[in-house]
N, C-alpha and C. Protein backbone atom coordinates (compact mmCIF):
# COMPACT_ATOMS: atom_id res chain seq x y z
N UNK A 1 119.39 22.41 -22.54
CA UNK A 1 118.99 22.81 -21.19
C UNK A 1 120.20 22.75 -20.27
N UNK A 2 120.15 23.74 -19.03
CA UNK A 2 121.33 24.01 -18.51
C UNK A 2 121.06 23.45 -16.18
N UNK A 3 121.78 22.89 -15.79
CA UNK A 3 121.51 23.15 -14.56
C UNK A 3 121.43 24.21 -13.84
N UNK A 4 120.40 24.52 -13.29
CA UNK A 4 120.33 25.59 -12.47
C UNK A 4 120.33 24.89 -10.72
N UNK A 5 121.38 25.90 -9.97
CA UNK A 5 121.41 25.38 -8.53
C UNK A 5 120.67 26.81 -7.75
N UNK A 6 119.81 26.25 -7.05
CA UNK A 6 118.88 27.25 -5.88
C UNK A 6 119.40 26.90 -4.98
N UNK A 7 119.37 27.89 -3.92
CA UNK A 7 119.87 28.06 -2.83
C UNK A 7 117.86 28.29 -1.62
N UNK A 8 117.74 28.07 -1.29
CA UNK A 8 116.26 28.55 -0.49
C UNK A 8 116.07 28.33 0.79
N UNK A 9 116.24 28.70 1.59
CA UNK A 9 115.92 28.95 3.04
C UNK A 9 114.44 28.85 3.42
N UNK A 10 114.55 27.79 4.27
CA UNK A 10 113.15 27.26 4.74
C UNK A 10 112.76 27.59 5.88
N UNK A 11 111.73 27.37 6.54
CA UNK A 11 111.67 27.48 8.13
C UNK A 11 111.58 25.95 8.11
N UNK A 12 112.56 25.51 9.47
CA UNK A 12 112.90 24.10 9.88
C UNK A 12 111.65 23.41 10.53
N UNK A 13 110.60 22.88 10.12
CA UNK A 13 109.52 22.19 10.87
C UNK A 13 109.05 21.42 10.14
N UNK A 14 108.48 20.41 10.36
CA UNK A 14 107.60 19.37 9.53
C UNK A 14 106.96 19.54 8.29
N UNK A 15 106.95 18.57 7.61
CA UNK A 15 105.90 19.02 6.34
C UNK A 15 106.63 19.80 5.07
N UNK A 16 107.79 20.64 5.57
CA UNK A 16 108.19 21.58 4.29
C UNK A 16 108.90 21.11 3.28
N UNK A 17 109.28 19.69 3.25
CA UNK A 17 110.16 19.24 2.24
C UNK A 17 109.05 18.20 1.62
N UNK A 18 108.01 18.16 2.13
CA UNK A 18 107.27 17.71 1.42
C UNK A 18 106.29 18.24 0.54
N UNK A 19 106.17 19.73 1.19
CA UNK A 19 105.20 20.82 -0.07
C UNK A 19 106.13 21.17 -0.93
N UNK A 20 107.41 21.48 -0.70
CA UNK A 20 108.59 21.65 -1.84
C UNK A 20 108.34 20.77 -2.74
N UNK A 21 108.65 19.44 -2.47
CA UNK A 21 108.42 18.41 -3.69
C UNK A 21 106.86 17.88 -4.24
N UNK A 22 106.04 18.30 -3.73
CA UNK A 22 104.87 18.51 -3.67
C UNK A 22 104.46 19.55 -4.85
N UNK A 23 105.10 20.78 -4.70
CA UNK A 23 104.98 21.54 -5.77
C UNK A 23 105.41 21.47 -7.29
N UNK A 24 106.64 20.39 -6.97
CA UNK A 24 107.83 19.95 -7.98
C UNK A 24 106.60 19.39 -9.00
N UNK A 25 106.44 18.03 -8.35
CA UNK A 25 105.31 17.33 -8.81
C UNK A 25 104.15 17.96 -9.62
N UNK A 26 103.66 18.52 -8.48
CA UNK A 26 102.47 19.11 -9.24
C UNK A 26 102.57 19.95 -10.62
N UNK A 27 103.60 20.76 -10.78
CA UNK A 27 103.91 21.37 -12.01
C UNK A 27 104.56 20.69 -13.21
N UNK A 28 104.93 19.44 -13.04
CA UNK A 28 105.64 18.76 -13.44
C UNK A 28 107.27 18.83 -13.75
N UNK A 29 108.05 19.58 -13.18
CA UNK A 29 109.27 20.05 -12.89
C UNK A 29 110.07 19.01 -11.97
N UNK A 30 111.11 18.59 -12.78
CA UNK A 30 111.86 17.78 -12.30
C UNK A 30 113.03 18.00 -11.59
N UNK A 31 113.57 17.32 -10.36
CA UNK A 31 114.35 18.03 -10.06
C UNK A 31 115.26 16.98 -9.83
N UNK A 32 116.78 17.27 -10.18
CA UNK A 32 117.71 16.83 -10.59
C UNK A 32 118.62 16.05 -9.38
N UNK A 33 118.53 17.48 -8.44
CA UNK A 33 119.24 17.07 -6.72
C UNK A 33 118.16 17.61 -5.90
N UNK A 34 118.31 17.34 -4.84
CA UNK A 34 117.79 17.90 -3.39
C UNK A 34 118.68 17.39 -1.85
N UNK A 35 119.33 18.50 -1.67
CA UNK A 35 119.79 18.11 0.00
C UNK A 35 119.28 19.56 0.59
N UNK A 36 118.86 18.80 2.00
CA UNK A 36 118.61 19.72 2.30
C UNK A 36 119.25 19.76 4.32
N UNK A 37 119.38 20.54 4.76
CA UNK A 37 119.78 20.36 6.03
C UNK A 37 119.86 21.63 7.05
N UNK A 38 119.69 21.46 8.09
CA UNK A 38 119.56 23.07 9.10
C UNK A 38 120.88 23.75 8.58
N UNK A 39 120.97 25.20 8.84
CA UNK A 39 121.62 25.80 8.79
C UNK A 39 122.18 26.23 10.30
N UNK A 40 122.63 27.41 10.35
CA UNK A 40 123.57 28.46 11.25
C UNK A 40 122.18 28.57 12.78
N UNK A 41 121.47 28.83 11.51
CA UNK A 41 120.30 29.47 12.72
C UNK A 41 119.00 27.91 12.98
N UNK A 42 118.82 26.88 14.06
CA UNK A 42 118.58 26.10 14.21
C UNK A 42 117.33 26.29 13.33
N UNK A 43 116.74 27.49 13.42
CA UNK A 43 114.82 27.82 12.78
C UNK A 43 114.47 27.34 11.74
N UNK A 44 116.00 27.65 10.79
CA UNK A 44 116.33 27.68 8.99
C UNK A 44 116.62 26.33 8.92
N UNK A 45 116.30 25.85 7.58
CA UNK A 45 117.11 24.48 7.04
C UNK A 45 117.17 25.41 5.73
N UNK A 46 118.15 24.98 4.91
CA UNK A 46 118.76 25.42 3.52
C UNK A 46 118.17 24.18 2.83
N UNK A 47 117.57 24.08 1.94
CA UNK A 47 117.34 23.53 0.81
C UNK A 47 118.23 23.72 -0.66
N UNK A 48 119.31 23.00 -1.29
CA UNK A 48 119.91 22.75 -2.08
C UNK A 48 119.51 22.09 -3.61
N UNK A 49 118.53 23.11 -4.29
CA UNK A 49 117.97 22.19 -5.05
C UNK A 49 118.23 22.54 -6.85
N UNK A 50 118.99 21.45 -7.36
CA UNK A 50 119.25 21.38 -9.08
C UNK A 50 118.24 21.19 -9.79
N UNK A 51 117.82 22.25 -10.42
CA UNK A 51 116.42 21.66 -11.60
C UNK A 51 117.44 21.90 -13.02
N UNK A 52 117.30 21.17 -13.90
CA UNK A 52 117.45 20.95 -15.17
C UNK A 52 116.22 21.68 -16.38
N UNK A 53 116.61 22.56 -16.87
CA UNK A 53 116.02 23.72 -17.64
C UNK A 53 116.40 24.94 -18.03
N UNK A 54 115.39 25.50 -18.34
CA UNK A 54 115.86 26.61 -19.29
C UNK A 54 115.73 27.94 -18.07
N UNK A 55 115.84 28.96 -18.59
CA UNK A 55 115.31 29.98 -17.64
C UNK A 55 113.87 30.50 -17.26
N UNK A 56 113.30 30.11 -18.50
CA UNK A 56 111.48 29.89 -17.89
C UNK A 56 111.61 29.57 -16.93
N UNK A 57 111.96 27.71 -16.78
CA UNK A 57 111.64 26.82 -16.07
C UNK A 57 111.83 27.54 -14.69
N UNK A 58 113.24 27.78 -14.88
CA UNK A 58 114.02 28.11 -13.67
C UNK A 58 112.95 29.73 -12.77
N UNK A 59 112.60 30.45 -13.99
CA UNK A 59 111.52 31.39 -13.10
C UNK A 59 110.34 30.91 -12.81
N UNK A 60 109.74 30.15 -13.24
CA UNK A 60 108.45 29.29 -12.98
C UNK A 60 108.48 28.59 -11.54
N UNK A 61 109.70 28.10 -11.05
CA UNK A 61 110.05 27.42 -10.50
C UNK A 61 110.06 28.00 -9.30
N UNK A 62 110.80 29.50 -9.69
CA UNK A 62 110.90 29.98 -8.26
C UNK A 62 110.59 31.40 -7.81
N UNK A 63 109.10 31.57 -8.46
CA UNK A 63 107.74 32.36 -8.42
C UNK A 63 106.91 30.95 -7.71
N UNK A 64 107.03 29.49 -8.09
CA UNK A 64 106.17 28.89 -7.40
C UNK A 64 106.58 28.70 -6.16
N UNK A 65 107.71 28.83 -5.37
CA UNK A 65 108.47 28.36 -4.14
C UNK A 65 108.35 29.57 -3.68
N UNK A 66 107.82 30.92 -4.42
CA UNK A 66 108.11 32.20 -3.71
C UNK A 66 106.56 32.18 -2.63
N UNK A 67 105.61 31.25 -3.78
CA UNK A 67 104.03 31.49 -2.60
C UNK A 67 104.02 30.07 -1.75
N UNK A 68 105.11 29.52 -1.35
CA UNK A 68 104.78 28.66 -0.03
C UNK A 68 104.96 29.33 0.78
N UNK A 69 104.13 29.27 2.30
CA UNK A 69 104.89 29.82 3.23
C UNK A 69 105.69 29.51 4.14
N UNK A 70 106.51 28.69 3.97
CA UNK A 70 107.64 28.26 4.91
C UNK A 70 108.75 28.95 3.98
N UNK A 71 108.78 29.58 2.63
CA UNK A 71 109.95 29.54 2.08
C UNK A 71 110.17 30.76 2.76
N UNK A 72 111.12 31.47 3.05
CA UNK A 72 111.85 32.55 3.68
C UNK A 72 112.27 33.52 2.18
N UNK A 73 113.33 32.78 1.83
CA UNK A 73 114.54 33.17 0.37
C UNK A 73 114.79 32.14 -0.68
N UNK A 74 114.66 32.61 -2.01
CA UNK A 74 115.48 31.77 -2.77
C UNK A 74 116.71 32.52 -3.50
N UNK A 75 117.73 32.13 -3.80
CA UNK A 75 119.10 32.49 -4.70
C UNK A 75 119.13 31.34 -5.95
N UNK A 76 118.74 31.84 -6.74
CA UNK A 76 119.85 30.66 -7.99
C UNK A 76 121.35 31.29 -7.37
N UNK A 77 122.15 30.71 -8.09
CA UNK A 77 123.76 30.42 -7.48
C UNK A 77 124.39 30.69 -8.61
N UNK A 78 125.41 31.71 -8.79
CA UNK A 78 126.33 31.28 -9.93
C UNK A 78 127.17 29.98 -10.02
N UNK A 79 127.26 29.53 -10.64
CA UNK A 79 128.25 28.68 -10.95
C UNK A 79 129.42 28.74 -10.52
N UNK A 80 129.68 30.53 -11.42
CA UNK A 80 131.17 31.04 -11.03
C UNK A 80 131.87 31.42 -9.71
N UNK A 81 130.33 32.14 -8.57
CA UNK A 81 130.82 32.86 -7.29
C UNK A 81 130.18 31.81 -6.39
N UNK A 82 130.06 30.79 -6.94
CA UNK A 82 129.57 29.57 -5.87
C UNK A 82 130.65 28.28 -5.29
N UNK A 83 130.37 27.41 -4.53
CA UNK A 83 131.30 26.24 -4.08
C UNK A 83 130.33 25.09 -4.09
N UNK A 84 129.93 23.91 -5.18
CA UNK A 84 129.51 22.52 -5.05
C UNK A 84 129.97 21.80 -4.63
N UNK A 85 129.70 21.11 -3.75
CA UNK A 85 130.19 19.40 -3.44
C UNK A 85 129.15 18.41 -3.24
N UNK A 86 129.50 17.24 -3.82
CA UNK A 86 128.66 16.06 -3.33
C UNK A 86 129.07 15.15 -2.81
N UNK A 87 128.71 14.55 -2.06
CA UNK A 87 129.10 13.25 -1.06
C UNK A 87 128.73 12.15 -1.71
N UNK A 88 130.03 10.97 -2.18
CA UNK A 88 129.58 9.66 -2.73
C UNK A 88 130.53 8.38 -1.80
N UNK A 89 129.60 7.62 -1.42
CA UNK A 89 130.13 6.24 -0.44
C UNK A 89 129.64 5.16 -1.73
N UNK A 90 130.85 4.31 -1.87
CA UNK A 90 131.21 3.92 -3.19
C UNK A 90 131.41 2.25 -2.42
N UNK A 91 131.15 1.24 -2.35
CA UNK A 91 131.32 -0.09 -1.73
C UNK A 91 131.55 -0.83 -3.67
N UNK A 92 132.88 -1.45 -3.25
CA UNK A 92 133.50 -1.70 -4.91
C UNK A 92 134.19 -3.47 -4.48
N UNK A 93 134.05 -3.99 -5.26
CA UNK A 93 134.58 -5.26 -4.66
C UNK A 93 136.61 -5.31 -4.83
N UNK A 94 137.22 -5.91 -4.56
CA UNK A 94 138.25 -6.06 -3.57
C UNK A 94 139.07 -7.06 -3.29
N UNK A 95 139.83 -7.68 -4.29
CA UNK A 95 140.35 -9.08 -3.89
C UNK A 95 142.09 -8.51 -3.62
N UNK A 96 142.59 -9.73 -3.21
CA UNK A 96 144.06 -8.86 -2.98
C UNK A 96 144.66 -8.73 -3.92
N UNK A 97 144.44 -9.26 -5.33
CA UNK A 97 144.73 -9.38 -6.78
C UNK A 97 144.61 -7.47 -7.33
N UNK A 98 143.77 -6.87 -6.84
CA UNK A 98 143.02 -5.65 -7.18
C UNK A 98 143.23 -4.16 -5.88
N UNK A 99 143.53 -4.81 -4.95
CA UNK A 99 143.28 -3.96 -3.44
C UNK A 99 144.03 -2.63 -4.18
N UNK A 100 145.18 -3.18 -4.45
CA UNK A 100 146.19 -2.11 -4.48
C UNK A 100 146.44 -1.35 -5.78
N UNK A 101 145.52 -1.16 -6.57
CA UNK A 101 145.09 -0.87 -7.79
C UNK A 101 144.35 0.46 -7.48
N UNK A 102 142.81 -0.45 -6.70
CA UNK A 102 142.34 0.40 -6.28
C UNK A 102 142.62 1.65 -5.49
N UNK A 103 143.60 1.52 -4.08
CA UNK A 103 144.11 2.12 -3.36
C UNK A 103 144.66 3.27 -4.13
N UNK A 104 145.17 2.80 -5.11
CA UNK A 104 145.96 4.25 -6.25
C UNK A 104 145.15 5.40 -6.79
N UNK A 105 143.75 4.03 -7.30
CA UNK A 105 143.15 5.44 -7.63
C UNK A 105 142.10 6.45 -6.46
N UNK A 106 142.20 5.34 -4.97
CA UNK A 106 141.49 6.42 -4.12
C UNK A 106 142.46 7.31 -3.77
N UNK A 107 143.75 7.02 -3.97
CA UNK A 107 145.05 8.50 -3.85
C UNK A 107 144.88 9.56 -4.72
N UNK A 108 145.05 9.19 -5.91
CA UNK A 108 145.25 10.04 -7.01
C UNK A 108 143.34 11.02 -7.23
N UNK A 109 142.21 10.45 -6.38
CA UNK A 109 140.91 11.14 -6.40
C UNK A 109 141.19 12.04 -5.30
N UNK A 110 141.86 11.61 -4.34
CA UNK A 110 141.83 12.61 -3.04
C UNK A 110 140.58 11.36 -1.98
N UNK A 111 140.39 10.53 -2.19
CA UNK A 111 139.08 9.70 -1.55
C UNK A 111 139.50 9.46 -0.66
N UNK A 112 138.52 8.58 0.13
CA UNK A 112 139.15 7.71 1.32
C UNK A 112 138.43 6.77 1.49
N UNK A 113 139.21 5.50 2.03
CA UNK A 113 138.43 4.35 2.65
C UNK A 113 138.30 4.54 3.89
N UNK A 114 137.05 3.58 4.25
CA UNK A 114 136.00 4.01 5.13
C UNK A 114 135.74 3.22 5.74
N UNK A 115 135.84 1.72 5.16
CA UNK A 115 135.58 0.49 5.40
C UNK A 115 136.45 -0.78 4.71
N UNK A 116 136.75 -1.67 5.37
CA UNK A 116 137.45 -2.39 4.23
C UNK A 116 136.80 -4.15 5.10
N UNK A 117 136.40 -5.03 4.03
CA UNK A 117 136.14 -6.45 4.63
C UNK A 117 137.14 -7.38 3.60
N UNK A 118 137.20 -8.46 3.90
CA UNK A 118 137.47 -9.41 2.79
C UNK A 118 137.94 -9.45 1.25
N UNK A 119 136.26 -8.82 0.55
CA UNK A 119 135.87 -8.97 -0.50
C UNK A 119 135.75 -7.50 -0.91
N UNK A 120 135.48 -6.31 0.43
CA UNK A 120 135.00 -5.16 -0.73
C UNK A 120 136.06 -3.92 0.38
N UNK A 121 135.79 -2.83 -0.55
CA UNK A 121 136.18 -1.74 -0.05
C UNK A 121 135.10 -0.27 -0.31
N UNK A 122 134.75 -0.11 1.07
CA UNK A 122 133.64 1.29 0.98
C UNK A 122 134.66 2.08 1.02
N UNK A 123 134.62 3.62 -0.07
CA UNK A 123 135.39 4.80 -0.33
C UNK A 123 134.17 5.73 0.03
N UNK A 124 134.45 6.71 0.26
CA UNK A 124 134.21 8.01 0.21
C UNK A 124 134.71 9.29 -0.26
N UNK A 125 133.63 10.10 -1.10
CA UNK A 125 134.75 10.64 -2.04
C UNK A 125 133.81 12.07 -2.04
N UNK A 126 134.06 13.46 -2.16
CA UNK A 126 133.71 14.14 -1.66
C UNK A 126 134.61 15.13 -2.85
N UNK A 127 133.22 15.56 -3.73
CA UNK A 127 133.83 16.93 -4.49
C UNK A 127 132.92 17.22 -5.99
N UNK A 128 132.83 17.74 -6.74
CA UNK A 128 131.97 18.03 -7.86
C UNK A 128 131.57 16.64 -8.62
N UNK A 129 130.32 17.29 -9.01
CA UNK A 129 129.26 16.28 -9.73
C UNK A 129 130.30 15.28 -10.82
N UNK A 130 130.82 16.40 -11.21
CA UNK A 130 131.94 15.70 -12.71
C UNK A 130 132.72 14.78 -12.09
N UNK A 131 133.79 15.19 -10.96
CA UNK A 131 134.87 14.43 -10.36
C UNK A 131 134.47 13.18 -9.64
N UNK A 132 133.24 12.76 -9.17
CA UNK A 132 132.66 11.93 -8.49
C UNK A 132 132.01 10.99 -9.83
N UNK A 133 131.50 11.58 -10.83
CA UNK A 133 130.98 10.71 -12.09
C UNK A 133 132.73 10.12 -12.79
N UNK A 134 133.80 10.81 -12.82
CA UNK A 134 134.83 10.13 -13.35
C UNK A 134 135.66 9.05 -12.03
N UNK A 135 135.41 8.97 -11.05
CA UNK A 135 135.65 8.20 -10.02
C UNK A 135 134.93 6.89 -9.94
N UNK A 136 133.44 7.30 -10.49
CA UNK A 136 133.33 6.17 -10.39
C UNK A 136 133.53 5.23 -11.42
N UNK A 137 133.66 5.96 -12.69
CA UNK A 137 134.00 5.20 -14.12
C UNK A 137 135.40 4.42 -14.04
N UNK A 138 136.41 5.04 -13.19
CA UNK A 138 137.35 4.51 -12.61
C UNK A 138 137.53 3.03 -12.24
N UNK A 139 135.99 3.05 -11.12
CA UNK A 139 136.24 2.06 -10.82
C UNK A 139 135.21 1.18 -10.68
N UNK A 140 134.67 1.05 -11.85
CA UNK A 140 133.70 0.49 -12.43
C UNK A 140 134.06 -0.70 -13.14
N UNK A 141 135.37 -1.03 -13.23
CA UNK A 141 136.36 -2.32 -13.73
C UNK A 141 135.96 -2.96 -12.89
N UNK A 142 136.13 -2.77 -11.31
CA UNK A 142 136.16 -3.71 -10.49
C UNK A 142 135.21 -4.09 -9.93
N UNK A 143 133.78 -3.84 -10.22
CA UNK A 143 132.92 -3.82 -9.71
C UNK A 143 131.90 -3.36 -9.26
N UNK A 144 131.13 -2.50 -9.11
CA UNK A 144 130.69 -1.33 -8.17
C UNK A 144 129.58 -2.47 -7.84
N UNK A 145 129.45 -2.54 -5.66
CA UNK A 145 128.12 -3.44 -5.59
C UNK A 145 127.30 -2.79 -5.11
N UNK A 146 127.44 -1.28 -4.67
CA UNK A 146 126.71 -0.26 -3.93
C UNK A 146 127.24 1.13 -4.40
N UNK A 147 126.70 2.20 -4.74
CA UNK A 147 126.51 3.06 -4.56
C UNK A 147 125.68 4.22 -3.87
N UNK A 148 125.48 5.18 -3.21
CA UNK A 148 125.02 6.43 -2.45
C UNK A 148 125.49 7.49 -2.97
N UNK A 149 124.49 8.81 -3.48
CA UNK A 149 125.39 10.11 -3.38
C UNK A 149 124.06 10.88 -2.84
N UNK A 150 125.11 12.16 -1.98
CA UNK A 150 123.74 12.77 -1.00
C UNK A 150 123.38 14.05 -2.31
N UNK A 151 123.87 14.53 -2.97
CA UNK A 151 122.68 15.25 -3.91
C UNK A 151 123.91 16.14 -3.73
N UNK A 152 124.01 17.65 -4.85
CA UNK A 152 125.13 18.46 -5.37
C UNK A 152 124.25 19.70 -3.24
N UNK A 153 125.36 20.04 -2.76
CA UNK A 153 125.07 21.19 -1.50
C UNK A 153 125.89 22.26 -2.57
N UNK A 154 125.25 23.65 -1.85
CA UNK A 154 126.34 24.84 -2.52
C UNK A 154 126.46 25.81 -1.58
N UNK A 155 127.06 26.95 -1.33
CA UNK A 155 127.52 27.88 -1.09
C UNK A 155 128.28 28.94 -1.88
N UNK A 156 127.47 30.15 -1.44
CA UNK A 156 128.29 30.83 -2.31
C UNK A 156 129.69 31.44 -2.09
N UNK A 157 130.82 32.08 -2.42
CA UNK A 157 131.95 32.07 -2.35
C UNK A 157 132.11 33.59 -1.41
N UNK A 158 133.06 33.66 -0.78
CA UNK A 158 133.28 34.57 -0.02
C UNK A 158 132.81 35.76 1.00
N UNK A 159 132.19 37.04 0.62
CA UNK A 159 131.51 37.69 1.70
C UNK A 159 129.99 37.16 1.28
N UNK A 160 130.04 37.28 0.50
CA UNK A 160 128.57 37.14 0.04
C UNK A 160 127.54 35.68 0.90
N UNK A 161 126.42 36.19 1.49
CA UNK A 161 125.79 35.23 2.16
C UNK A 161 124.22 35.41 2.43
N UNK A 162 123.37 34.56 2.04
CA UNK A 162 121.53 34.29 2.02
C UNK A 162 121.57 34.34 3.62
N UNK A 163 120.71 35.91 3.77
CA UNK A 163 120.58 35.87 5.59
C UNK A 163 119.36 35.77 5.28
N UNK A 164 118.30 35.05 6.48
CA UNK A 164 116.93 35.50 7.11
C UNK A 164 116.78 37.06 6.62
N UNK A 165 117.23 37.65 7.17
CA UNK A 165 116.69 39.32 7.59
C UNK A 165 116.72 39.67 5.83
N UNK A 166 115.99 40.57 5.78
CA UNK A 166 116.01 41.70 4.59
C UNK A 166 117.29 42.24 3.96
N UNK A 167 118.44 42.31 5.03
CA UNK A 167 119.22 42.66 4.45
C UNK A 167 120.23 41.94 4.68
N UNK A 168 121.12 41.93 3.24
CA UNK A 168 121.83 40.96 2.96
C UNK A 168 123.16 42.00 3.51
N UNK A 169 124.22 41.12 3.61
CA UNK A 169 125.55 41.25 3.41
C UNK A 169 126.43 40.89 2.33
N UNK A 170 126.94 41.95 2.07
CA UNK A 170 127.70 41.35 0.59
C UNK A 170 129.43 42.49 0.98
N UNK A 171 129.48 42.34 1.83
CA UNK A 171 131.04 42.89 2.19
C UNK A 171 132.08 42.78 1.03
N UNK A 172 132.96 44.00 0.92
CA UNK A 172 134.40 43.40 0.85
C UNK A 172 135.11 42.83 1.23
């Protein structure tokens, strides 16, 4: 089975992220990520959602999101003409024996600290599902006493863009 990333445009009001997962449930379809957040146009929120499956699944899935009515649009996403990132705040413990160990490898990830006390250091690290799973294996020597990640967001790459209206834009 393969990840599939949807792209789906909601109308922004109460209740809709709960018939989304509501539906998840009910069919028994699992879903892997979910972020979801307003878009461009205050009305819209974008829903960002990874289901794990085949391509049934993946049409089952989104023939059932096609009869809610808050959904507007859905896109599966290529892989290839798309942009993922995920957000991970990483709290790792921290002695001065270790600080500067660590510090190397939040250089060499591109990360950043965010927080620093005593005993620990909160990072933040910001980039694909893979690069954020080998970051934290990283630094998993030293501890890990907290972890957070907000779920895989996407976009697709260049002219190409999920409008409200009927008609899309797909420029050169």
């Amino acid at each position: 089975m393969a990840k599939h990333t949807l792209s789906v445009l909601v109308e922004n009001h109460a209740g809709v992220l709960s018939r989304v997962a509501g539906l998840f449930s009910r069919r028994g379809f699992n879903i892997d990520s979910l972020a979801v957040g307003v878009t461009e146009d205050p009305n819209v929120s974008r829903m960002t959602i990874v289901v794990d499956g085949d391509e049934y699944t993946v049409e089952q899935v989104t023939k059932q999101l096609n009869k809610l009515i808050d959904v507007i649009k859905i896109r599966e996403l290529d892989p290839n003409d798309s942009v993922t990132r995920e957000l991970a705040l990483i709290k790792v413990n921290a002695n001065s024996s270790t600080r500067s160990e660590i510090i190397q490898i939040v250089d060499i990830f591109r990360a950043k600290i965010v927080d620093v006390s005593k005993n620990t250091l909160t990072i933040e690290m910001t980039g694909s599902a893979d690069k954020i799973a080998a970051f934290e294996e990283m630094l998993r020597q030293f501890g890990i006493k907290e972890m957070v990640r907000t779920g895989v967001v996407a976009i697709e790459r260049g002219n190409q863009v999920i409008k409200v209206t009927s008609t899309e834009e797909n420029e050169e």
